[in-house]
Protein backbone atom coordinates (compact mmCIF):
# COMPACT_ATOMS: atom_id res chain seq x y z
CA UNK A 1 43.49 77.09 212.46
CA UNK A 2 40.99 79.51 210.77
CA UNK A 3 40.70 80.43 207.13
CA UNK A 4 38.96 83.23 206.46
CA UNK A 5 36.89 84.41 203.44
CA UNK A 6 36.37 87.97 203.29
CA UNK A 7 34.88 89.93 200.35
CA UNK A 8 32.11 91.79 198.96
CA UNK A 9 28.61 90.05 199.22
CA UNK A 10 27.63 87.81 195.74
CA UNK A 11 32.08 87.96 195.44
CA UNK A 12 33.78 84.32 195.14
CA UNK A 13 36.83 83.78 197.32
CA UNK A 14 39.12 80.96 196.49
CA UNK A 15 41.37 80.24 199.44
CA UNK A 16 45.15 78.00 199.02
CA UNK A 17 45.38 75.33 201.78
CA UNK A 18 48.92 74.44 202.07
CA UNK A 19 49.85 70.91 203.67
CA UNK A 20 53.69 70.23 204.50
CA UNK A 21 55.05 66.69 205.25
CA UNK A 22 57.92 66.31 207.36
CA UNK A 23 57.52 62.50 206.80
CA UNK A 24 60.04 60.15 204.62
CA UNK A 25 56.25 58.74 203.35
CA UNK A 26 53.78 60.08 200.46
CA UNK A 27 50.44 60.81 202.36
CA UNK A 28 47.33 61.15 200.84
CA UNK A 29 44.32 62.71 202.27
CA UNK A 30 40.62 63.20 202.06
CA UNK A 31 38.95 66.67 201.89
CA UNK A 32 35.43 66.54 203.78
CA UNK A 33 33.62 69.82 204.58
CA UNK A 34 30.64 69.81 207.16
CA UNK A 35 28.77 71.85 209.56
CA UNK A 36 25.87 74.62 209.42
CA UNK A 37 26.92 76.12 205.90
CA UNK A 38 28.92 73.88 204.73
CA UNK A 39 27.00 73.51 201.34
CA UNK A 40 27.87 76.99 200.82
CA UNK A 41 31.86 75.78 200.54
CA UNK A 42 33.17 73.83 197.86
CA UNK A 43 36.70 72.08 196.85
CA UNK A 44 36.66 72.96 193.06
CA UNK A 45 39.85 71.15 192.16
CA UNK A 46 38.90 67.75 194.26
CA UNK A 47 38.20 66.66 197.75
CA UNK A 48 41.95 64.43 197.69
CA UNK A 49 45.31 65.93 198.06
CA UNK A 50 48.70 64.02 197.79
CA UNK A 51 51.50 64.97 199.68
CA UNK A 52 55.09 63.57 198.69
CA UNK A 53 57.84 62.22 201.47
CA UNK A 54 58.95 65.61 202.55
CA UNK A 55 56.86 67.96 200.05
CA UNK A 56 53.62 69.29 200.41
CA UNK A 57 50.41 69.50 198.69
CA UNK A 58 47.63 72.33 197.88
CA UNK A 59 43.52 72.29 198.56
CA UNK A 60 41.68 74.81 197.02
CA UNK A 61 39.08 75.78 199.27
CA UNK A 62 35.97 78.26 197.48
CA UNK A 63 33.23 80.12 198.85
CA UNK A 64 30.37 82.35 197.27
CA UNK A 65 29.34 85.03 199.58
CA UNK A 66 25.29 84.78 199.32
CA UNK A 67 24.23 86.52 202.27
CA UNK A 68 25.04 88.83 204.96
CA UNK A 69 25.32 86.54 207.61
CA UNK A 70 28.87 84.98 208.56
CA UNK A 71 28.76 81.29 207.40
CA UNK A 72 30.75 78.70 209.31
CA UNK A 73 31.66 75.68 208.66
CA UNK A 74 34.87 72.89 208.76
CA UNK A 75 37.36 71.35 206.41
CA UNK A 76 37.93 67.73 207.79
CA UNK A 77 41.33 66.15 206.22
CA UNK A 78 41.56 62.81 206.93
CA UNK A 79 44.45 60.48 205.49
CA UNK A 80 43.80 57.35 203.66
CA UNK A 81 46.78 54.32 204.51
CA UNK A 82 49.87 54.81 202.09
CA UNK A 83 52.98 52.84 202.49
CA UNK A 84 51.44 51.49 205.86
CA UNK A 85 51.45 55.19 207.10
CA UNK A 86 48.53 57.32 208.62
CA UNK A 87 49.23 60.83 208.72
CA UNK A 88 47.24 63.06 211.13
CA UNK A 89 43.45 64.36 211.05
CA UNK A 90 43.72 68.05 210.33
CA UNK A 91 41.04 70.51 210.92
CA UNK A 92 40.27 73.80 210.03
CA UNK A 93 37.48 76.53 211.00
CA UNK A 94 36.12 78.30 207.76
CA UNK A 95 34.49 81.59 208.08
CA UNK A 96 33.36 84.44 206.07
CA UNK A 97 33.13 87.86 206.99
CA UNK A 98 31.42 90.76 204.09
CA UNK A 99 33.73 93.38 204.07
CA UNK A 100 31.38 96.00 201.63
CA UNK A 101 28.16 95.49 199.40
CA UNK A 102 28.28 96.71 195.89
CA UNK A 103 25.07 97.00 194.17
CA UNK A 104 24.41 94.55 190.72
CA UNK A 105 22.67 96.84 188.90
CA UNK A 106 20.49 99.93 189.61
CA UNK A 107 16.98 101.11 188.58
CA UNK A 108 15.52 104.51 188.10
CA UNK A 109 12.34 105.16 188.82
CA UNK A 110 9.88 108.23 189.15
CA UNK A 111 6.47 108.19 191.47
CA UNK A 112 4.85 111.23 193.36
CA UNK A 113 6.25 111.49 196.97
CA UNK A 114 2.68 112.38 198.50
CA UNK A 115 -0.66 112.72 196.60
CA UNK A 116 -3.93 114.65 198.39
């Protein structure tokens, strides 16, 4: 699966992960993110989510757009042992996509176009 963050450049995107459990179990699981710009993601409301028997659980996944480029990287969700249970390791592709560039602040200037 692939989350994308779209947005204007120097915009932050916040992004919802939703986890389901079909299981009779609570499950618990560790957020990790890694990969070429993965310092440029960041789990503001923790890197653990806990899922009850037959509920689900949120991750908020949030991302600054600094530069032009697309950034890449991938949230690793690995489960910790809980009643004797393992859930599955999920993985997702983050990427980021600027969608418009809106200037910060302007500057007015005057200089002679050409001088003899």
């Amino acid at each position: 699966n692939t989350i994308e963050f779209t947005g204007s450049l120097h915009a932050t995107v916040v992004k919802q992960v939703r986890l389901k459990s079909p299981s009779s179990f609570t499950l618990v699981y560790n957020a990790f993110l890694v990969g070429r710009d993965a310092e440029d993601f960041s789990l503001p409301k923790g890197d653990s989510v806990t899922i009850p028997p037959g509920g689900q659980g949120f991750l908020n996944v949030e991302f600054t757009i600094r530069f032009l480029h697309p950034a890449e990287a991938m949230l690793l969700l690995i489960s910790n042992k809980v009643d004797g249970v393992h859930g599955a390791t999920l993985t997702f592709s983050l990427k980021s996509e600027v969608k418009n560039i809106e200037p910060i602040g302007m500057i007015k200037c005057k200089s002679p176009c050409y001088e003899l």
